[in-house]
PDB file of N, CA and C in Angstrom:
ATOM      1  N   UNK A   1     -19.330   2.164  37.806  1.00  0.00           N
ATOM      2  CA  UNK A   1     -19.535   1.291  36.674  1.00  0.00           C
ATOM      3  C   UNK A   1     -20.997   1.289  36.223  1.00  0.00           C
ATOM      4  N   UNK A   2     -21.925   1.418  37.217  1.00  0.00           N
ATOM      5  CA  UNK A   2     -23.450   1.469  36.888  1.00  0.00           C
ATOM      6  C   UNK A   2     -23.779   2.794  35.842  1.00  0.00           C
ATOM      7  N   UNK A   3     -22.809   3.785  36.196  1.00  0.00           N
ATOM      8  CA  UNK A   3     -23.197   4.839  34.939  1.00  0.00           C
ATOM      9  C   UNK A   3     -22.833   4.309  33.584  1.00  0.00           C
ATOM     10  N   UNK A   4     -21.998   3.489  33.137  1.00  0.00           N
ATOM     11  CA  UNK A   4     -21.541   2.959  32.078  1.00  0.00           C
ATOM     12  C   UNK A   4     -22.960   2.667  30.798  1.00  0.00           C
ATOM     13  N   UNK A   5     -22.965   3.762  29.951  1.00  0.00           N
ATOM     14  CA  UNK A   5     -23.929   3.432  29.125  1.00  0.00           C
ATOM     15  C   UNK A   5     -24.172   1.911  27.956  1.00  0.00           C
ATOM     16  N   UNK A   6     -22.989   1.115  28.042  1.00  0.00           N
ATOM     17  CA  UNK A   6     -22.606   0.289  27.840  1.00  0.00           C
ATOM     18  C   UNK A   6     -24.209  -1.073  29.090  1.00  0.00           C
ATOM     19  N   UNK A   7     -23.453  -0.850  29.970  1.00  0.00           N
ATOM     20  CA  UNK A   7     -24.393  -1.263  30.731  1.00  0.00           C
ATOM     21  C   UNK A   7     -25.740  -1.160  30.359  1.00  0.00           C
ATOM     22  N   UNK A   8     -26.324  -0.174  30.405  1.00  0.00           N
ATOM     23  CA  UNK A   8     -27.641   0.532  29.982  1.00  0.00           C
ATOM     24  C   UNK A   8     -28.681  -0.189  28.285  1.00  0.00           C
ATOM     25  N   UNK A   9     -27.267  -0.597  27.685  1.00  0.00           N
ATOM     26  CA  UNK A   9     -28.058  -0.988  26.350  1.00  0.00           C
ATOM     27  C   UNK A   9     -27.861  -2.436  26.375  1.00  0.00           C
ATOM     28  N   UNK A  10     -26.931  -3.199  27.039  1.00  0.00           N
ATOM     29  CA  UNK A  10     -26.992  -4.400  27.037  1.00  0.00           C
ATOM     30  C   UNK A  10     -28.017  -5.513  27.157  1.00  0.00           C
ATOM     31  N   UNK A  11     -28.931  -4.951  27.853  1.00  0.00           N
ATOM     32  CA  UNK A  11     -30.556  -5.891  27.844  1.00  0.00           C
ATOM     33  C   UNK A  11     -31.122  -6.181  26.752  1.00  0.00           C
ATOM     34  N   UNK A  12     -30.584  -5.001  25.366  1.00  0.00           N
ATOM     35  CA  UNK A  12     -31.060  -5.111  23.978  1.00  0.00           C
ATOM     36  C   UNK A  12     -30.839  -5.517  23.586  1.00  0.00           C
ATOM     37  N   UNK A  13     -29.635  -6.005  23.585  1.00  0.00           N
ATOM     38  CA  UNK A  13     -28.500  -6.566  22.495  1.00  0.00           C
ATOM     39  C   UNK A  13     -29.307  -7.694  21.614  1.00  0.00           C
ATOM     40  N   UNK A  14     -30.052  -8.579  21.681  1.00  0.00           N
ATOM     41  CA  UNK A  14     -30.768  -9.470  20.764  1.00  0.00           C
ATOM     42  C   UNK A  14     -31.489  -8.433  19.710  1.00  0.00           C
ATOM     43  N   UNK A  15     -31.920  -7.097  19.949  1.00  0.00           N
ATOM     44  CA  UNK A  15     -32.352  -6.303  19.088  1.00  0.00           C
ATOM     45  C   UNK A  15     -31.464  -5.512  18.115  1.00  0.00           C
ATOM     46  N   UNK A  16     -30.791  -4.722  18.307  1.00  0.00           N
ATOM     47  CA  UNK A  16     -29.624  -4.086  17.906  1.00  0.00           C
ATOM     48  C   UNK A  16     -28.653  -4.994  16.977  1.00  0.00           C
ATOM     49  N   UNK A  17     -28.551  -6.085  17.529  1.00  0.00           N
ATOM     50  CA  UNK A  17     -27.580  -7.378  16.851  1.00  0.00           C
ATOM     51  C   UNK A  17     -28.537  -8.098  15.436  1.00  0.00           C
ATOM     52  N   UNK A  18     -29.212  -7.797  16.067  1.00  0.00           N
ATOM     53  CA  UNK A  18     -30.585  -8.334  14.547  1.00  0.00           C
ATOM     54  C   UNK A  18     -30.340  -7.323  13.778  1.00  0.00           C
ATOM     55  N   UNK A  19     -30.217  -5.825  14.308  1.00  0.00           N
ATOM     56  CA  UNK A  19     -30.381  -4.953  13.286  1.00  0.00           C
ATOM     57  C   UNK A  19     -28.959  -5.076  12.289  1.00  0.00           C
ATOM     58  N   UNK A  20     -28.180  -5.364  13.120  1.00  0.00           N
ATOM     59  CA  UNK A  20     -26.781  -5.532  11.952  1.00  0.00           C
ATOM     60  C   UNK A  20     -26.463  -6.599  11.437  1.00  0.00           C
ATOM     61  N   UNK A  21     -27.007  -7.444  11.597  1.00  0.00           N
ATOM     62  CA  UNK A  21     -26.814  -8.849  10.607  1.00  0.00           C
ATOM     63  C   UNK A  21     -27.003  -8.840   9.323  1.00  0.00           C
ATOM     64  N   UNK A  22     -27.763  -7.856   8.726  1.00  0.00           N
ATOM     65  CA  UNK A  22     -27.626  -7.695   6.835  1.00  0.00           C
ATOM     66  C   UNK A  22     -25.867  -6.745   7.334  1.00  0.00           C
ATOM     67  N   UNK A  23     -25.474  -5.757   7.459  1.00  0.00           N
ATOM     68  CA  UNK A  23     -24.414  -5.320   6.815  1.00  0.00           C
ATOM     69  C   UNK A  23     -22.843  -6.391   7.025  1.00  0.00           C
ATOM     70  N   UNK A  24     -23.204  -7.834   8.035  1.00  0.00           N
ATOM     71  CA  UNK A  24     -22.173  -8.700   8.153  1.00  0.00           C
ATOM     72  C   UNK A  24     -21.897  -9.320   6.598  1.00  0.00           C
ATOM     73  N   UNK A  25     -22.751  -9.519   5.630  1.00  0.00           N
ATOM     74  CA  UNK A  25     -22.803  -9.533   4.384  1.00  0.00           C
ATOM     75  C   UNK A  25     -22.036  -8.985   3.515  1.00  0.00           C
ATOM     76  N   UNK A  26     -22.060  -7.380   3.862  1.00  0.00           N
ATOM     77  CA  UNK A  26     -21.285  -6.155   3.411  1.00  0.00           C
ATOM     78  C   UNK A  26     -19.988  -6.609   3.922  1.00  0.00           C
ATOM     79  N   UNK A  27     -19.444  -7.085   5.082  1.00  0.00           N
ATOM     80  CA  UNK A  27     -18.131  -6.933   5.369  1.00  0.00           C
ATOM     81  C   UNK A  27     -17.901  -8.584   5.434  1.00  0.00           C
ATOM     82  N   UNK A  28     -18.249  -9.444   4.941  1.00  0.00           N
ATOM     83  CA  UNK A  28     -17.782 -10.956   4.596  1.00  0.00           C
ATOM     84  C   UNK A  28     -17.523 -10.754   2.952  1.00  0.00           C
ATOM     85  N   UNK A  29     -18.199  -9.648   2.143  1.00  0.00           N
ATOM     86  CA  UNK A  29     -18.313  -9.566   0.665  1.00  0.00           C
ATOM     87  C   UNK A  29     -16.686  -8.518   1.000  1.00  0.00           C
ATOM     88  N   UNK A  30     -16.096  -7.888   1.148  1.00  0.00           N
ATOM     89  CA  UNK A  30     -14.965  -7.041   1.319  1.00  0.00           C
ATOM     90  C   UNK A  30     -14.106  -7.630   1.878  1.00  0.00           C
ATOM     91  N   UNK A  31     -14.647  -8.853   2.794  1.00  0.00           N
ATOM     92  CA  UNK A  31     -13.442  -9.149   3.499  1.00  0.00           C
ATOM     93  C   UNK A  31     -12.341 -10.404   2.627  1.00  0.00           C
ATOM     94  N   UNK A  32     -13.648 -11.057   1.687  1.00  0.00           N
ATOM     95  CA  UNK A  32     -13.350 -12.204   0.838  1.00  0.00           C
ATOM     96  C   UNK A  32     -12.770 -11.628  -0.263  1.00  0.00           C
ATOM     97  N   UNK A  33     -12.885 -10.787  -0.674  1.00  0.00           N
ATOM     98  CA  UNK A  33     -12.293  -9.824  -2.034  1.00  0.00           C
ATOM     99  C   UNK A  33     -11.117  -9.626  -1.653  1.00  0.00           C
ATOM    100  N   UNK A  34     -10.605  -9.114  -0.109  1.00  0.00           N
ATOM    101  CA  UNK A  34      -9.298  -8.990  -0.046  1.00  0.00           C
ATOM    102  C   UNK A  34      -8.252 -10.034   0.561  1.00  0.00           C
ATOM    103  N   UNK A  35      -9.352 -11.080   0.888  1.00  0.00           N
ATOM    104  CA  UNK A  35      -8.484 -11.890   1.613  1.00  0.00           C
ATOM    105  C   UNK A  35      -8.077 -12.646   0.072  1.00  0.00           C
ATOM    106  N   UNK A  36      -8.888 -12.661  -1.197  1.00  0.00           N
ATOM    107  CA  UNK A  36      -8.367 -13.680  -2.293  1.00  0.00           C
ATOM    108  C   UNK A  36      -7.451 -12.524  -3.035  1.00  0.00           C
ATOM    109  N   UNK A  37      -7.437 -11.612  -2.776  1.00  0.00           N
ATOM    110  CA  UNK A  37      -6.626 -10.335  -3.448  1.00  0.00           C
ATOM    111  C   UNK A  37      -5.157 -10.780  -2.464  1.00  0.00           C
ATOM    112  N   UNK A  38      -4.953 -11.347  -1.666  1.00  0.00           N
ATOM    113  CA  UNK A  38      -3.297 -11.535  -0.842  1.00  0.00           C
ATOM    114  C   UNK A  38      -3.263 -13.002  -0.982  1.00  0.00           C
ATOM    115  N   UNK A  39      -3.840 -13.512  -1.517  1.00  0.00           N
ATOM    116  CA  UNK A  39      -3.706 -15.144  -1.538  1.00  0.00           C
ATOM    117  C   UNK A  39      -2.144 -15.592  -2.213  1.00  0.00           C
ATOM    118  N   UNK A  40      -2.073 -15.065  -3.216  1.00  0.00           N
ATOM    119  CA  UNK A  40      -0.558 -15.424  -3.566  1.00  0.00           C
ATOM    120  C   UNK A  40       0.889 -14.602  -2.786  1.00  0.00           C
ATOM    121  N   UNK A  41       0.717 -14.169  -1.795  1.00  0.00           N
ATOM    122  CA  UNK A  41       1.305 -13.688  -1.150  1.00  0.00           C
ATOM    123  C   UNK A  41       1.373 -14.588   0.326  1.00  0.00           C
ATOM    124  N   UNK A  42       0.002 -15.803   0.767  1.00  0.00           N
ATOM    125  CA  UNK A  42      -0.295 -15.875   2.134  1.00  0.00           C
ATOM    126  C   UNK A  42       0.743 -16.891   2.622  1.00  0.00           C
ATOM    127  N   UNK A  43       0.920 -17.118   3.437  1.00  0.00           N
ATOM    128  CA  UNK A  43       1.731 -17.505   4.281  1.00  0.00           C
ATOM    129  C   UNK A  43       1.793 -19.076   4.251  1.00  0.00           C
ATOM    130  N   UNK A  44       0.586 -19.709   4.483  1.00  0.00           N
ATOM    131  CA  UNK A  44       0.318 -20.961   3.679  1.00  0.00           C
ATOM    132  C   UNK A  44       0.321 -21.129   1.744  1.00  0.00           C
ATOM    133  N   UNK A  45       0.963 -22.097   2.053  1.00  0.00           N
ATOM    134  CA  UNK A  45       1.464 -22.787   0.612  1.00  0.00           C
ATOM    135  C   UNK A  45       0.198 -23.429   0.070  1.00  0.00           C
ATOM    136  N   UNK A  46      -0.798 -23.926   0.978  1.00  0.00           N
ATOM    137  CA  UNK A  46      -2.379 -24.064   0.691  1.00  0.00           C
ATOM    138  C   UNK A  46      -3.288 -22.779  -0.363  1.00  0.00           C
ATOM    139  N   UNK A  47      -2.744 -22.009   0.429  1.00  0.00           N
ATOM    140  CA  UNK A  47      -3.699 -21.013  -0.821  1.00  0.00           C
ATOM    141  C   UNK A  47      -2.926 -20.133  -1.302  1.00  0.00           C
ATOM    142  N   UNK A  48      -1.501 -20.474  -1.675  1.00  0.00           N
ATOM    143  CA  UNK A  48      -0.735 -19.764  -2.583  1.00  0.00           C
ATOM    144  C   UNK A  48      -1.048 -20.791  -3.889  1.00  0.00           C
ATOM    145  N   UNK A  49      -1.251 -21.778  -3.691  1.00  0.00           N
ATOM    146  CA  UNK A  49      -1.590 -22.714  -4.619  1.00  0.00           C
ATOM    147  C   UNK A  49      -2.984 -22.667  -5.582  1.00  0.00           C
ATOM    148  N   UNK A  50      -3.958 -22.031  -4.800  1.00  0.00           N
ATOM    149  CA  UNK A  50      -5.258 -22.020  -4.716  1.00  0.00           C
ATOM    150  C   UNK A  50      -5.867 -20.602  -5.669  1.00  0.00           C
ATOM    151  N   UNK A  51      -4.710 -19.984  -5.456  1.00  0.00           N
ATOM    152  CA  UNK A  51      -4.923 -18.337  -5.305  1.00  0.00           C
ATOM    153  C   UNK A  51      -5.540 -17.879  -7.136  1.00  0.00           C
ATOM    154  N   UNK A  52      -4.606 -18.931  -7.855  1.00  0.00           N
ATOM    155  CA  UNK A  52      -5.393 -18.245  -9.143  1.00  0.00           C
ATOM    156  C   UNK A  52      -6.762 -18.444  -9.415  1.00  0.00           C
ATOM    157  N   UNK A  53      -7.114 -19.914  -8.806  1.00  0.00           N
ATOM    158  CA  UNK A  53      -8.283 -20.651  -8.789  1.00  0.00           C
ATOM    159  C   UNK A  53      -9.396 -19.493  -8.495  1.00  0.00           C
ATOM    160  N   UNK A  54      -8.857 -19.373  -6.860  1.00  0.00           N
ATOM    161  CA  UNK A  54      -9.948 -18.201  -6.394  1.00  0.00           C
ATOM    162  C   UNK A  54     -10.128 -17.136  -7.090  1.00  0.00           C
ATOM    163  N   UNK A  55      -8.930 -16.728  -7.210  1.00  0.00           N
ATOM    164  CA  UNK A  55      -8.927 -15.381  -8.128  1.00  0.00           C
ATOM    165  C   UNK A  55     -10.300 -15.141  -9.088  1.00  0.00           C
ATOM    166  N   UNK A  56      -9.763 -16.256 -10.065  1.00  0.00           N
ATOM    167  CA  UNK A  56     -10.941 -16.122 -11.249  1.00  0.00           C
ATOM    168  C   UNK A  56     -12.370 -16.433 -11.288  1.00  0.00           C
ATOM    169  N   UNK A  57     -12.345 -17.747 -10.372  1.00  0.00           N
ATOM    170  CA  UNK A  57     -13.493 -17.610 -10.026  1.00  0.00           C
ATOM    171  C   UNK A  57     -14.624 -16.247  -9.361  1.00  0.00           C
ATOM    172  N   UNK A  58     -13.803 -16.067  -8.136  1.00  0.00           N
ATOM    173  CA  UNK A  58     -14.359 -14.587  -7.407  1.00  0.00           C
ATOM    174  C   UNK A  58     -14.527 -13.654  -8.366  1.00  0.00           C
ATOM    175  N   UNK A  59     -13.820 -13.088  -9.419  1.00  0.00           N
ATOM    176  CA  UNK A  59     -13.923 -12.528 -10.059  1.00  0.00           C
ATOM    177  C   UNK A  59     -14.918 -12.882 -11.618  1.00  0.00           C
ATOM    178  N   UNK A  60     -15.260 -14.049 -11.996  1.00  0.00           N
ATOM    179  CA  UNK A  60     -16.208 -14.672 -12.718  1.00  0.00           C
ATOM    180  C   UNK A  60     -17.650 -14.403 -12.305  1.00  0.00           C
ATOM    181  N   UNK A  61     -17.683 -14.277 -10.472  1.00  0.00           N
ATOM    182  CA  UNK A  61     -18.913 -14.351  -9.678  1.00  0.00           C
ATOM    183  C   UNK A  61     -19.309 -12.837  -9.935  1.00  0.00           C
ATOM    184  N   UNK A  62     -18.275 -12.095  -9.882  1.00  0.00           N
ATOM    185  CA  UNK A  62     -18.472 -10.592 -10.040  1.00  0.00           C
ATOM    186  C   UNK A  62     -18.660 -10.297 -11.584  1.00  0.00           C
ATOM    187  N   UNK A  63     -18.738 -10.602 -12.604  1.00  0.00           N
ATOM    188  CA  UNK A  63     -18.570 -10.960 -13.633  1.00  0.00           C
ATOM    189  C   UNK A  63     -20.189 -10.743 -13.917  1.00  0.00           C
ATOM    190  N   UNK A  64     -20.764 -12.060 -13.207  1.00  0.00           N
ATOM    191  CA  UNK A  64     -22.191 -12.421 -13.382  1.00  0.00           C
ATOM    192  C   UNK A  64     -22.997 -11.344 -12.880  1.00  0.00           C
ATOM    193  N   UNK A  65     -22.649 -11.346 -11.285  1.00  0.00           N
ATOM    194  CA  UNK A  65     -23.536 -10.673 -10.940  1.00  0.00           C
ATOM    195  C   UNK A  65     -23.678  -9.063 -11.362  1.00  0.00           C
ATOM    196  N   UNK A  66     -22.663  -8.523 -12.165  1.00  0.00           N
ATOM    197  CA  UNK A  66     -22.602  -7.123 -12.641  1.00  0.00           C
ATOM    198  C   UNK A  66     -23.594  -7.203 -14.177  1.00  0.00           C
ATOM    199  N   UNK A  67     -23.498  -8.519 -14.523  1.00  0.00           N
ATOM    200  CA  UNK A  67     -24.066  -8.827 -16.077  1.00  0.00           C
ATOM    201  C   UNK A  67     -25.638  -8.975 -15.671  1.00  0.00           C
ATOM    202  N   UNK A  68     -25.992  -9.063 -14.140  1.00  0.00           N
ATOM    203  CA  UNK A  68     -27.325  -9.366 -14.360  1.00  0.00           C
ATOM    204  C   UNK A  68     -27.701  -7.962 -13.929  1.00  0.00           C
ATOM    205  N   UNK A  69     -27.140  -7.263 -13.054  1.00  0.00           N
ATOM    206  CA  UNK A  69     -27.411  -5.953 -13.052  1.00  0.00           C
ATOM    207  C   UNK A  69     -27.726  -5.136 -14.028  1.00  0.00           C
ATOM    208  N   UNK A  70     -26.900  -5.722 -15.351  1.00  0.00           N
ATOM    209  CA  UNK A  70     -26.285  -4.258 -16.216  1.00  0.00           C
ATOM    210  C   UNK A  70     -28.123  -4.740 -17.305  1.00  0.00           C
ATOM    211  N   UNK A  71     -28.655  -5.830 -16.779  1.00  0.00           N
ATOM    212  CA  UNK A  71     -29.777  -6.336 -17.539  1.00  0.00           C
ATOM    213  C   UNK A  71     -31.471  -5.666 -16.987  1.00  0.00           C
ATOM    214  N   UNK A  72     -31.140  -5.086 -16.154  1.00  0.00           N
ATOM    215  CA  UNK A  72     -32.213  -4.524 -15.353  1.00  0.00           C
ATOM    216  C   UNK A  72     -32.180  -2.949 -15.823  1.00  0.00           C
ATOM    217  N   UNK A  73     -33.400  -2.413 -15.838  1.00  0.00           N
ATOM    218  CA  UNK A  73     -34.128  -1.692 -16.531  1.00  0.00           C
ATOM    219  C   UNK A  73     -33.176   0.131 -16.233  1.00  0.00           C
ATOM    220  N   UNK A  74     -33.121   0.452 -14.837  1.00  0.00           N
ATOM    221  CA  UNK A  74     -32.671   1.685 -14.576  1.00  0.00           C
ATOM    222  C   UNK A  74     -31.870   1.730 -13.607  1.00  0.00           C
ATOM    223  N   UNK A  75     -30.917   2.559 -13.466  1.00  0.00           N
ATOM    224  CA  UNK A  75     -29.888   2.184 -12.375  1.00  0.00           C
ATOM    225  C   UNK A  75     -30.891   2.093 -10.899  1.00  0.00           C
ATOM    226  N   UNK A  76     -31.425   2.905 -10.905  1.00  0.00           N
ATOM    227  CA  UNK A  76     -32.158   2.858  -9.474  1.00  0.00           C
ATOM    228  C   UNK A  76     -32.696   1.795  -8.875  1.00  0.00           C
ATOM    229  N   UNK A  77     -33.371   0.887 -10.200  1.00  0.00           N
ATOM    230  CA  UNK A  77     -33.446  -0.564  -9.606  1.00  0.00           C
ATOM    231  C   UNK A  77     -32.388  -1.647  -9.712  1.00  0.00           C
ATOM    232  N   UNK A  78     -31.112  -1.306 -10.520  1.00  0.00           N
ATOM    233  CA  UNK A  78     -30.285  -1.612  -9.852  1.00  0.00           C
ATOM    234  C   UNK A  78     -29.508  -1.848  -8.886  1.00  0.00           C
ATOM    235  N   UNK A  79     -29.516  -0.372  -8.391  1.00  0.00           N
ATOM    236  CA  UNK A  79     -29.234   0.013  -6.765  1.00  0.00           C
ATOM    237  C   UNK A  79     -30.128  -0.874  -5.838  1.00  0.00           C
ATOM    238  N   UNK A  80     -31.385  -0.507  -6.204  1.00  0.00           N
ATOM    239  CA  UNK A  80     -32.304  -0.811  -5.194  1.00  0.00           C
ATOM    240  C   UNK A  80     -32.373  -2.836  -5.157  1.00  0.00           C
ATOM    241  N   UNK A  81     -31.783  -3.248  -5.958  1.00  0.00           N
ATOM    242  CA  UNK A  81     -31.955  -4.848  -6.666  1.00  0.00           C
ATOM    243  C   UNK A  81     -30.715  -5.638  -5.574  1.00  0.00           C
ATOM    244  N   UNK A  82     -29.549  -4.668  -5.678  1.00  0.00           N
ATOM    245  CA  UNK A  82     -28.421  -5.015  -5.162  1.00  0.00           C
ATOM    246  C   UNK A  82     -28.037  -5.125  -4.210  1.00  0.00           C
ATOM    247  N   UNK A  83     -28.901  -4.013  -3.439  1.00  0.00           N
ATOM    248  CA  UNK A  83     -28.632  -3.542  -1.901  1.00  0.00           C
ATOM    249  C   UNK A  83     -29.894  -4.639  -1.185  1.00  0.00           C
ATOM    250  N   UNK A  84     -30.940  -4.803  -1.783  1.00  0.00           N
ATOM    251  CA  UNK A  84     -31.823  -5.645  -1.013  1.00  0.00           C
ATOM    252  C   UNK A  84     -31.632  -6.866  -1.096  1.00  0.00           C
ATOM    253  N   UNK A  85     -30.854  -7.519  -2.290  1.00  0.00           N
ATOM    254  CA  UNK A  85     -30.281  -8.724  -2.152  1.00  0.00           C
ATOM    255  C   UNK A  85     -29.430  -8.844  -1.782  1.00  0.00           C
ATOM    256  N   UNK A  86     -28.811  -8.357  -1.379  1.00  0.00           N
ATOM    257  CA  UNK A  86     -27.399  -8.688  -0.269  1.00  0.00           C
ATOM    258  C   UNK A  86     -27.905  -8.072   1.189  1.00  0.00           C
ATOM    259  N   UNK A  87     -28.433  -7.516   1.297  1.00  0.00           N
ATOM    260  CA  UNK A  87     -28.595  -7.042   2.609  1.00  0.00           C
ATOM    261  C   UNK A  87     -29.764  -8.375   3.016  1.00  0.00           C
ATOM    262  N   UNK A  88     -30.842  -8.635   2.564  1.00  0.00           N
ATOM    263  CA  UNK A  88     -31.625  -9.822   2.792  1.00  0.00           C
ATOM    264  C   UNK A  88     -30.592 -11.357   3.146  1.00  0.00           C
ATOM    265  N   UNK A  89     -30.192 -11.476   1.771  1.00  0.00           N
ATOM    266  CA  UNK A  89     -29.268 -12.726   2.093  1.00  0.00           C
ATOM    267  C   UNK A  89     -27.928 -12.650   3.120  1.00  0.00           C
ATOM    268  N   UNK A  90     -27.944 -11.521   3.378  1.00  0.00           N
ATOM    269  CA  UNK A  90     -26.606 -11.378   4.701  1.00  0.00           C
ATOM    270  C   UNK A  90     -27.370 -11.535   5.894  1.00  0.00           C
ATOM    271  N   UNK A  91     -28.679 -10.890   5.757  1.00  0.00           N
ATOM    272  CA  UNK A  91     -29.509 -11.282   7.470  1.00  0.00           C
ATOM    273  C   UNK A  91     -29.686 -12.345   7.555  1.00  0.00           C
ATOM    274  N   UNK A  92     -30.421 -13.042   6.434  1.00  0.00           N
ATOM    275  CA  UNK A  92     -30.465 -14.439   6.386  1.00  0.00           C
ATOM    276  C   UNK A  92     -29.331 -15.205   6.886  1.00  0.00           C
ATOM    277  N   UNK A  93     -28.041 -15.681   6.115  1.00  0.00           N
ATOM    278  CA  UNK A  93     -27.106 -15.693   6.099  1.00  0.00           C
ATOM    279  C   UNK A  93     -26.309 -16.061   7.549  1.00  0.00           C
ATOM    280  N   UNK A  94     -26.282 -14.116   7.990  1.00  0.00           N
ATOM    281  CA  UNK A  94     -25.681 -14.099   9.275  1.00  0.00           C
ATOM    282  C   UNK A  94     -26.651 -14.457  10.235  1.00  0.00           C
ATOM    283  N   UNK A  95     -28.338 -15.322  10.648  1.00  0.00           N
ATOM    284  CA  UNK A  95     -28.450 -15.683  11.511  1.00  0.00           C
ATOM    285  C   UNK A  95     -28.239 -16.759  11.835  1.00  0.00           C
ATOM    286  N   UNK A  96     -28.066 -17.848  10.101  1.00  0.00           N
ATOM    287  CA  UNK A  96     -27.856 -19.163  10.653  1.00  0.00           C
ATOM    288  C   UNK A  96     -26.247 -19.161  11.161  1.00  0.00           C
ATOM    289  N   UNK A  97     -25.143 -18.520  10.902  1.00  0.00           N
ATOM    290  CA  UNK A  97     -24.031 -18.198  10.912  1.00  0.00           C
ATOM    291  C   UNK A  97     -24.171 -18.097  12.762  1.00  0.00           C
ATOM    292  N   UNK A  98     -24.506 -17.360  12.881  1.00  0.00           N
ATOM    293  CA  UNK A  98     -24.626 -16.578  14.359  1.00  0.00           C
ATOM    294  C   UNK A  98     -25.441 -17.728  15.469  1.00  0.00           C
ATOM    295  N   UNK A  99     -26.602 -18.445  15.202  1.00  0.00           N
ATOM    296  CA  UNK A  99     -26.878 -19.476  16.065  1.00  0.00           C
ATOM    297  C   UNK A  99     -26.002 -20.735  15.745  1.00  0.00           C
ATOM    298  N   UNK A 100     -25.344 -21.118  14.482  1.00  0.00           N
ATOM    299  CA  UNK A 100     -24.987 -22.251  15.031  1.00  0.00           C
ATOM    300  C   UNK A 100     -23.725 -21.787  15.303  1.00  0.00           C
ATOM    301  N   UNK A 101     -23.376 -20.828  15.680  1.00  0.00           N
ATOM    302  CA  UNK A 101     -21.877 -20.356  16.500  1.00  0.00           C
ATOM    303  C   UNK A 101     -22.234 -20.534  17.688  1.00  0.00           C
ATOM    304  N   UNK A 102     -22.954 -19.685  18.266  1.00  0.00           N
ATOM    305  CA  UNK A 102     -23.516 -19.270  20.005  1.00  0.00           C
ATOM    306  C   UNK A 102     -24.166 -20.727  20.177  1.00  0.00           C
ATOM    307  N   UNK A 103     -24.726 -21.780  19.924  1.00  0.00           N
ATOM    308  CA  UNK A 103     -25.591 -22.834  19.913  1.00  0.00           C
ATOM    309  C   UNK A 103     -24.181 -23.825  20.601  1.00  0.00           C
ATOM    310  N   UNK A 104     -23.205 -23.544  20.352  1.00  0.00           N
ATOM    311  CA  UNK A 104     -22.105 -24.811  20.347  1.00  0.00           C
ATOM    312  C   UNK A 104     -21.956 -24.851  21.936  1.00  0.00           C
ATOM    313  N   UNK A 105     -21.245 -26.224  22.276  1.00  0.00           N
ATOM    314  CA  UNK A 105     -20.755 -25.783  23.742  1.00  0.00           C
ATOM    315  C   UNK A 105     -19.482 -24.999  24.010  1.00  0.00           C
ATOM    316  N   UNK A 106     -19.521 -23.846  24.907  1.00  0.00           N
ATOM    317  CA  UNK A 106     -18.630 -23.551  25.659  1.00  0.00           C
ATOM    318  C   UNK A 106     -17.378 -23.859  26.338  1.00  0.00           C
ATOM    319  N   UNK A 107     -16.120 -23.536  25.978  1.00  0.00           N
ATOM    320  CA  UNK A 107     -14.995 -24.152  27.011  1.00  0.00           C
ATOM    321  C   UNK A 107     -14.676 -23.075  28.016  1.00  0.00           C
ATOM    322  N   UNK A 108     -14.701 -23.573  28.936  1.00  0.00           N
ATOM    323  CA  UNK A 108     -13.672 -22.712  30.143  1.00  0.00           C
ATOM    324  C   UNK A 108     -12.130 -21.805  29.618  1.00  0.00           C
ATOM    325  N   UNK A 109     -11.745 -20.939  29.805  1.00  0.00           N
ATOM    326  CA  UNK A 109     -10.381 -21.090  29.230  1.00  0.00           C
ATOM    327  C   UNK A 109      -9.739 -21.154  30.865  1.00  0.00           C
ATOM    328  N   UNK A 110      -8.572 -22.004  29.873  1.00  0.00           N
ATOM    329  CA  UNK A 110      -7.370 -22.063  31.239  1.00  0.00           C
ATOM    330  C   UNK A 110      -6.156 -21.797  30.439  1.00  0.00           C
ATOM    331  N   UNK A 111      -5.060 -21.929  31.321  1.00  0.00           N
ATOM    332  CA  UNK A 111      -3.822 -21.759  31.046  1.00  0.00           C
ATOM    333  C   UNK A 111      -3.431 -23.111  29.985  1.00  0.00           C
ATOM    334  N   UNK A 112      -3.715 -23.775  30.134  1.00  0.00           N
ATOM    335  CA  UNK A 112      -3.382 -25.484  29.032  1.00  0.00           C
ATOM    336  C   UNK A 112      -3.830 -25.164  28.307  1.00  0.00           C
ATOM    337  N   UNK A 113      -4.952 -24.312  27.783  1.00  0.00           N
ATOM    338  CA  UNK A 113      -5.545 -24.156  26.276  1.00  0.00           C
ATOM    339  C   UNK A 113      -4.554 -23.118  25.139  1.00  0.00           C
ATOM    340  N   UNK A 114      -3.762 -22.836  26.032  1.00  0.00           N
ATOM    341  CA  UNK A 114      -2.838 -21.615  25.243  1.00  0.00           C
ATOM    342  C   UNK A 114      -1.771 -22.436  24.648  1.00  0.00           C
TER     343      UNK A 114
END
């Protein structure tokens, strides 16, 4: 088990885990697009209800933020406008996300929690 390179990088992990906290951004922005893309389909009657709401809105948000893009000078600083604001606000984002998760107390699991 000591050969396990797994083992080997684990002392880092506060480093490495910093490094991916902008692309949690990237996959909360994809994951929300498709989770409001099955909403009138979901299983709860809560957000089958909800679903056009979200719909348009989410799609209003995309709306904007493509209109402020399409207002900036060359695609490149577009690119470059888009990717650093979401990748910034996802690090941001995902650290307060990430300490006040790990910050909480701990339960044991047992068999009664199932």
């Amino acid at each position: 088990m000591a050969d396990n390179w797994w083992l080997s990088i684990l002392p880092y992990q506060h480093i490495y885990w910093s490094l991916m906290l902008p692309l949690l951004r990237i996959s909360w922005l994809l994951q929300s697009i498709v989770f409001v893309h099955g909403m009138p389909q979901h299983y709860y009657k809560y957000y089958r209800e909800r679903a056009t709401y979200e719909q348009v809105t989410l799609a209003l948000h995309w709306v904007l933020v493509l209109a402020q893009l399409y207002f900036l000078p060359t695609m490149q600083i577009r690119l470059m406008f888009f990717a650093i604001s979401q990748l910034t606000g996802g690090f941001l984002l995902a650290h307060v996300v990430t300490y006040n998760h790990y910050s909480v107390e701990k339960f044991p699991w047992s068999p009664d929690n199932d």
